[in-house]
C-alpha atoms as a PDB file:
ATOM      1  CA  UNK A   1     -12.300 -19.824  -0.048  1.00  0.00           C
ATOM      2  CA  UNK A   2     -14.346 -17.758   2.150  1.00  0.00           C
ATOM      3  CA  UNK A   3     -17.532 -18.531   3.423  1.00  0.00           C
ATOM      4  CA  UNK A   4     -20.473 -15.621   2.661  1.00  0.00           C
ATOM      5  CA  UNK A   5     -23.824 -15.533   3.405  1.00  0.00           C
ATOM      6  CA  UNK A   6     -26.451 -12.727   2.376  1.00  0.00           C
ATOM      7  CA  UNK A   7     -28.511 -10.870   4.879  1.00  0.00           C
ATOM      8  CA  UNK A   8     -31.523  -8.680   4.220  1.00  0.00           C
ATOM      9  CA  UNK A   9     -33.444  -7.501   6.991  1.00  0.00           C
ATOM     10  CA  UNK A  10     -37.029  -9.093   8.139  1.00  0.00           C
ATOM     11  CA  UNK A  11     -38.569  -6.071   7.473  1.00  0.00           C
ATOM     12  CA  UNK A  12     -37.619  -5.439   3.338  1.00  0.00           C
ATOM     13  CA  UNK A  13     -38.708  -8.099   0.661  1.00  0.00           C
ATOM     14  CA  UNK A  14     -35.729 -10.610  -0.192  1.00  0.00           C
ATOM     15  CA  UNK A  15     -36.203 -11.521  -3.765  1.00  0.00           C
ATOM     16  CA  UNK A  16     -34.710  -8.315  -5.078  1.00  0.00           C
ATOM     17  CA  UNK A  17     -31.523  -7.777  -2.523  1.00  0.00           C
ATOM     18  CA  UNK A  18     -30.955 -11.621  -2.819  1.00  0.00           C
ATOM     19  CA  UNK A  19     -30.757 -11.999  -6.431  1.00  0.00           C
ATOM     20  CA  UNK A  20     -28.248  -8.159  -5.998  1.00  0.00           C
ATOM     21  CA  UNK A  21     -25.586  -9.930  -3.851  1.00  0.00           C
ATOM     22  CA  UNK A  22     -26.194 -13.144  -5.016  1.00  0.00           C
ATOM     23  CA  UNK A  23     -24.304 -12.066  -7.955  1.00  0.00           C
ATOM     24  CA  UNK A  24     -22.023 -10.076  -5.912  1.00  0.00           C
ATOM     25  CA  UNK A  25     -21.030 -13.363  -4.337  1.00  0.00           C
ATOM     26  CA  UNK A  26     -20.468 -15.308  -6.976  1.00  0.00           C
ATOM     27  CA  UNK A  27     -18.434 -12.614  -8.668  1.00  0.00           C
ATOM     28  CA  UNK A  28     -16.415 -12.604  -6.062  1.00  0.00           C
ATOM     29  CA  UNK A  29     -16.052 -16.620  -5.658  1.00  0.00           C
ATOM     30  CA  UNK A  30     -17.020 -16.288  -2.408  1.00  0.00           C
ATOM     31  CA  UNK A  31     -18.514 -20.233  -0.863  1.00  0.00           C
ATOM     32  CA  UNK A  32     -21.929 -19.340  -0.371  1.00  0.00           C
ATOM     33  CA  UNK A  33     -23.798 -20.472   2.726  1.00  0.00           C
ATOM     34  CA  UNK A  34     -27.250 -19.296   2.575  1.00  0.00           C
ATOM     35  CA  UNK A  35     -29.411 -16.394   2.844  1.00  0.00           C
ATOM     36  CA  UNK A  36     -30.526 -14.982   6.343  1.00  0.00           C
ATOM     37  CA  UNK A  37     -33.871 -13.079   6.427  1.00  0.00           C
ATOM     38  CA  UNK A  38     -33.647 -12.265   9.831  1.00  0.00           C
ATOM     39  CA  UNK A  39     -33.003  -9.440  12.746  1.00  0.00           C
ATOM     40  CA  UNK A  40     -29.143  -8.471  13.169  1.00  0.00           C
ATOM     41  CA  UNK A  41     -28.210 -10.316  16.134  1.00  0.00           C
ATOM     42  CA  UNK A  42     -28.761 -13.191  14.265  1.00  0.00           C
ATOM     43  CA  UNK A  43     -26.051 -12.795  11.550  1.00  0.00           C
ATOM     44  CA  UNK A  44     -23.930 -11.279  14.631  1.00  0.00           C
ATOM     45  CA  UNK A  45     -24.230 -14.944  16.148  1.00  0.00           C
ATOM     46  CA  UNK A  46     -22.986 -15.997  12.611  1.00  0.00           C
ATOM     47  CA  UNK A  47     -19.679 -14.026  12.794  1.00  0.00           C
ATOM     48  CA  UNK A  48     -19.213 -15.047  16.100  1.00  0.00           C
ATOM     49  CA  UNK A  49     -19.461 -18.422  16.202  1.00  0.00           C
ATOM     50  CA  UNK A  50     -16.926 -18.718  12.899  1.00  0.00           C
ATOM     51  CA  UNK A  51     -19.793 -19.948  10.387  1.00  0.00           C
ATOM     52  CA  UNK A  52     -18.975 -17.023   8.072  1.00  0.00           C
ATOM     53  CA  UNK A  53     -16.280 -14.793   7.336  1.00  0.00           C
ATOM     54  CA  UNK A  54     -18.422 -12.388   4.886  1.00  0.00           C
ATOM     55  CA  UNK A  55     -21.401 -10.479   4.780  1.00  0.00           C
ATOM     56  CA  UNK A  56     -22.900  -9.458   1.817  1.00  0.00           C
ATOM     57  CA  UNK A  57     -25.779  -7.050   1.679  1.00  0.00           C
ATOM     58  CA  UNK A  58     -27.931  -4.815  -0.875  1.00  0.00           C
ATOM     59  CA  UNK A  59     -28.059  -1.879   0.660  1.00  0.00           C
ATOM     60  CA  UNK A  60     -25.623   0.527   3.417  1.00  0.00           C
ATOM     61  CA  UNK A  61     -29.277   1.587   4.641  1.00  0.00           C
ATOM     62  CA  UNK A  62     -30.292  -1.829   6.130  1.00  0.00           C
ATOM     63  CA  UNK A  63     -27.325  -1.874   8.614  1.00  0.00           C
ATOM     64  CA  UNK A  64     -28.928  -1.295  12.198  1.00  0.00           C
ATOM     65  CA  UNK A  65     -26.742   1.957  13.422  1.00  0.00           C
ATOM     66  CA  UNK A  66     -26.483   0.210  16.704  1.00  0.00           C
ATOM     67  CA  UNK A  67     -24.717  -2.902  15.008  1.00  0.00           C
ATOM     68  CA  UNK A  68     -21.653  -4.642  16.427  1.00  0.00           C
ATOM     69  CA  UNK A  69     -19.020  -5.134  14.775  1.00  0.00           C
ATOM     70  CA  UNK A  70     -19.150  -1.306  14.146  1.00  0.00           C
ATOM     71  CA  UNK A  71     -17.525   0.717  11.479  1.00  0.00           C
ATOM     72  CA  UNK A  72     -16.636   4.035  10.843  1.00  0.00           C
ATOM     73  CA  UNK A  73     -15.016   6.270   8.577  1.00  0.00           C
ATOM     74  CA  UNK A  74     -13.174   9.238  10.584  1.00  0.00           C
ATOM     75  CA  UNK A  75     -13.981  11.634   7.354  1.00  0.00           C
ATOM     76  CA  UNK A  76     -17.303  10.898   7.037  1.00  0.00           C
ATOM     77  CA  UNK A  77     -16.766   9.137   3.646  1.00  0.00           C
ATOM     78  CA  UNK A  78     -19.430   6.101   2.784  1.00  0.00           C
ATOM     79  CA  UNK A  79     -17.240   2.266   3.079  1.00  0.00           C
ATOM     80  CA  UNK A  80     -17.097   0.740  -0.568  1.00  0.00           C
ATOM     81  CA  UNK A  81     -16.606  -2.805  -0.771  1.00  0.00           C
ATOM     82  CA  UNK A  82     -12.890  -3.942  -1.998  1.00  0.00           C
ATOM     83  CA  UNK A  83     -14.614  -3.754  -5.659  1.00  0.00           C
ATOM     84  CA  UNK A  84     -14.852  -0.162  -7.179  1.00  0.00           C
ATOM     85  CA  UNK A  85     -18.784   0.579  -7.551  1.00  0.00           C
ATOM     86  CA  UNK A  86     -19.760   0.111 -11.553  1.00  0.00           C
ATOM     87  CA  UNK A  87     -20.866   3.125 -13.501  1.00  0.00           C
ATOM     88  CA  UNK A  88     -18.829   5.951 -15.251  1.00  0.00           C
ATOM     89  CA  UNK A  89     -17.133   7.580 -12.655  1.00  0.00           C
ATOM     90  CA  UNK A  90     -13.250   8.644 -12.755  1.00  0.00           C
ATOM     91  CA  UNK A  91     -11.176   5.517 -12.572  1.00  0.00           C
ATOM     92  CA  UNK A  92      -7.323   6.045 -11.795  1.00  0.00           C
ATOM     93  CA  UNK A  93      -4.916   5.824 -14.882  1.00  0.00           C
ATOM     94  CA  UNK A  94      -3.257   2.074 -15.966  1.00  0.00           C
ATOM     95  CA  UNK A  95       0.352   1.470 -14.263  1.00  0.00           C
ATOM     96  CA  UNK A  96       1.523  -0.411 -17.163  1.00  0.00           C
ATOM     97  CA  UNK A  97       4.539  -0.457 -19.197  1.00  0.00           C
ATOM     98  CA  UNK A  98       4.125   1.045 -23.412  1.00  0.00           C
ATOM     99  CA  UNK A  99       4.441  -1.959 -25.589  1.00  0.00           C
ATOM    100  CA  UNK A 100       7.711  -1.596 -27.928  1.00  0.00           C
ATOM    101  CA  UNK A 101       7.656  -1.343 -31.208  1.00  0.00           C
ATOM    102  CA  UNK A 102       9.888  -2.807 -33.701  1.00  0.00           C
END
């Protein structure tokens, strides 16, 4: 099981991006390690030193464009977790066998 911890910046209210990927975490089964309300380099130090393996957060926006490890998308397209985003959007067609009928 991997270990997760939330992060939301020092400078935005928790409550509201907490409760977010708390849920996110837990949906995912992730082994939750605690919530860091602090600057970057702190959760940096985290990944580091082997504490966690994920990072869950509320919001693309409160990633530091400075950050290390960095991450880019050649195209320009936005990163989406491994989960599709919810709402209505196009979602690709089953791959499943009909069911025969006798």
């Amino acid at each position: 099981m991997e270990r997760a911890m939330i992060w939301v910046p020092p400078n935005v209210e928790a409550l509201a991006p907490s409760a977010l990927c708390m849920n996110h975490v837990l949906h995912r089964g992730y082994r939750f390690e605690g919530i860091v309300h602090a600057p970057w380099e702190a959760v940096e130090r985290m990944m580091v030193d082997g504490e966690v393996e994920v990072v869950v957060i509320a919001d693309p926006a409160h990633l530091p464009a400075d950050r290390t490890p960095r991450i880019e998308v050649a195209d320009g397209r936005p990163i989406w977790s491994a989960l599709p985003p919810r709402g209505g959007g196009p979602q690709p067609p089953r791959r499943r066998r009909p069911h025969t009928l006798e």
